[in-house]
C-alpha atoms as a PDB file:
ATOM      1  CA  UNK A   1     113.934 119.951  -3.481  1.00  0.00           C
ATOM      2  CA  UNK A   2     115.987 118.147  -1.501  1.00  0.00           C
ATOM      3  CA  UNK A   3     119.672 118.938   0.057  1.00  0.00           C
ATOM      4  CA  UNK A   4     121.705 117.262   2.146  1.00  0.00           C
ATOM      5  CA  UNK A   5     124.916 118.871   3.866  1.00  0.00           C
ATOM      6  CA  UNK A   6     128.057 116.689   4.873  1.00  0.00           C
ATOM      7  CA  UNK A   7     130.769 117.285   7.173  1.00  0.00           C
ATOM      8  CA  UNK A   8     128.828 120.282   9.201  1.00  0.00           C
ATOM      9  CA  UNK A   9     130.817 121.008  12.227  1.00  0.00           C
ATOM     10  CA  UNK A  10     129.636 119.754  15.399  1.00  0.00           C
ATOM     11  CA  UNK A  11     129.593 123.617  16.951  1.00  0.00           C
ATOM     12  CA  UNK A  12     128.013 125.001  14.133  1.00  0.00           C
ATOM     13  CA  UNK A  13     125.083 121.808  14.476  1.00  0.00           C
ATOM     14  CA  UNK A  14     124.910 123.064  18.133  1.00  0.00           C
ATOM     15  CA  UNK A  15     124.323 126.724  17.089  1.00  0.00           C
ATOM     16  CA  UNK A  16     121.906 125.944  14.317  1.00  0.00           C
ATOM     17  CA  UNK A  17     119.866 123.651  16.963  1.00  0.00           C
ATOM     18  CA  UNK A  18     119.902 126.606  20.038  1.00  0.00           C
ATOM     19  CA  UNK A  19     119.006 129.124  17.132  1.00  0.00           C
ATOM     20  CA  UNK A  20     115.715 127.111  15.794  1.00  0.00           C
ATOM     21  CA  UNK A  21     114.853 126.213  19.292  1.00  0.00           C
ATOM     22  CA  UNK A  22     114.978 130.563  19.698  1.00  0.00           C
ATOM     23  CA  UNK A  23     112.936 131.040  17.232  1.00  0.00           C
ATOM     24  CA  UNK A  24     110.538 127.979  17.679  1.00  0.00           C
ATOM     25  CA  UNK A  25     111.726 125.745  14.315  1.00  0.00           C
ATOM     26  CA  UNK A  26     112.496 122.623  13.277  1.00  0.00           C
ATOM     27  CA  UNK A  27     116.130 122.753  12.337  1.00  0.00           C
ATOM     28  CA  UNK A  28     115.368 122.184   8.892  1.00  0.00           C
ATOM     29  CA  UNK A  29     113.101 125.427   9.037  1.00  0.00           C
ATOM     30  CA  UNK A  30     116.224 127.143  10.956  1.00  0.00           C
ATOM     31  CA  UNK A  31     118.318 126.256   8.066  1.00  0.00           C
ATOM     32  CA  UNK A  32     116.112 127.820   5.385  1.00  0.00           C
ATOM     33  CA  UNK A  33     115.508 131.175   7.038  1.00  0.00           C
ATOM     34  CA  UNK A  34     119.409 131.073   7.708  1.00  0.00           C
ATOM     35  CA  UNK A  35     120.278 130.713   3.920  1.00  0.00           C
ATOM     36  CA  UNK A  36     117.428 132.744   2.633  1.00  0.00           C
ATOM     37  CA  UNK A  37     118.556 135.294   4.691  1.00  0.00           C
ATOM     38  CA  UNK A  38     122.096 135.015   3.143  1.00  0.00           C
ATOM     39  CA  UNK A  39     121.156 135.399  -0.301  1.00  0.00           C
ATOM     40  CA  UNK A  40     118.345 137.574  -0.212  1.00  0.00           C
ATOM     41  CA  UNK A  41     119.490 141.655   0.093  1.00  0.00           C
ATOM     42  CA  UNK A  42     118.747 143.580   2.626  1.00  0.00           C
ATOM     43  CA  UNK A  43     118.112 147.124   2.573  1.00  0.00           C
ATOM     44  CA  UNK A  44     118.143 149.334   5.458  1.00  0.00           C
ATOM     45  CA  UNK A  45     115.446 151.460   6.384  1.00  0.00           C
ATOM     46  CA  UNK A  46     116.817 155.047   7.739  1.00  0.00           C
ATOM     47  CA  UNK A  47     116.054 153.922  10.933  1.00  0.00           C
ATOM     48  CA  UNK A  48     117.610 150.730  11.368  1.00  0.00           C
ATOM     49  CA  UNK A  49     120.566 152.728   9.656  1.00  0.00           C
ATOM     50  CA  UNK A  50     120.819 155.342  12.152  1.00  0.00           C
ATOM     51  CA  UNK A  51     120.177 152.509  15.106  1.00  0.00           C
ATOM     52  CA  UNK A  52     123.262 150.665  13.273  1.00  0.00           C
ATOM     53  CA  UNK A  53     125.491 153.408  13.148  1.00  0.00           C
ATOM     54  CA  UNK A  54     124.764 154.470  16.878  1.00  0.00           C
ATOM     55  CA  UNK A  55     125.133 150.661  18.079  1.00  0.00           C
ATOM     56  CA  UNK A  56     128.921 150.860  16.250  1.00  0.00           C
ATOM     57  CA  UNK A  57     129.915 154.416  17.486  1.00  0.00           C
ATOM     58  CA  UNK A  58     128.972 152.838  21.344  1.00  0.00           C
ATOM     59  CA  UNK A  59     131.671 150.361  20.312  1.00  0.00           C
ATOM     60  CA  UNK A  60     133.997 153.056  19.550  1.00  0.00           C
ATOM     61  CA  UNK A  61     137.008 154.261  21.232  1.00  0.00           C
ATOM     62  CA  UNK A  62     135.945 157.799  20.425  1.00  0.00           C
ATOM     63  CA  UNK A  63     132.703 159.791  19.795  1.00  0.00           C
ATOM     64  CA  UNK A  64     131.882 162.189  16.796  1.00  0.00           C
ATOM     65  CA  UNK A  65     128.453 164.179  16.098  1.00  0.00           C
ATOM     66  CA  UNK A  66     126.716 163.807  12.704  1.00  0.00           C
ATOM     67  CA  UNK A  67     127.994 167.464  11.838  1.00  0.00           C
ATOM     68  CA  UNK A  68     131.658 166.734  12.914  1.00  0.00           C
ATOM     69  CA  UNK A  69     131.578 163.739  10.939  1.00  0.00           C
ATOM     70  CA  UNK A  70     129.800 165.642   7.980  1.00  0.00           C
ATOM     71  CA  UNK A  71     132.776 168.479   8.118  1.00  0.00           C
ATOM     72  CA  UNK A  72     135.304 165.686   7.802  1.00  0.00           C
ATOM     73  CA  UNK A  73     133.775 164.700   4.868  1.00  0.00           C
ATOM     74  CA  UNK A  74     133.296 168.159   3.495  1.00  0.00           C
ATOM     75  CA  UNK A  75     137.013 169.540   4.346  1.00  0.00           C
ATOM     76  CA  UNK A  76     138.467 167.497   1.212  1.00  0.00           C
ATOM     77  CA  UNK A  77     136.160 168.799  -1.409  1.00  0.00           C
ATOM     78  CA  UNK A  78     136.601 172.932  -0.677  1.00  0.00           C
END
């Protein structure tokens, strides 16, 4: 099938060239994973969860274990 896009942004045409050239595409190849990749789900395995959640608490202003977090959680439903 055949698709054509109009009116694509020159940044975004930029972005979508330095991404295929990353992962050694075409652009049209580029294009495909990037839209396949938006409509297909994608479920976490535990450990890309946990590596996730660790990446975001980094970000954080502030730092809370897994059982601090857990009591949070719990202190509502006593």
């Amino acid at each position: 099938m055949n698709l054509t896009i109009k009116g694509v942004p020159r940044l975004i045409h930029r972005k979508l060239q330095q991404r295929a050239k990353r992962h050694r595409r075409s652009l049209n190849k580029e294009i495909i994973a990037v839209l396949e990749d938006a409509v297909s789900p994608h479920i976490l395995s535990p450990e890309e969860l946990v590596d996730q959640l660790r990446t975001m608490q980094a970000k954080m202003r502030f730092s809370a274990s897994i059982g601090e977090i857990e009591s949070a959680i719990n202190s509502g439903r006593e």
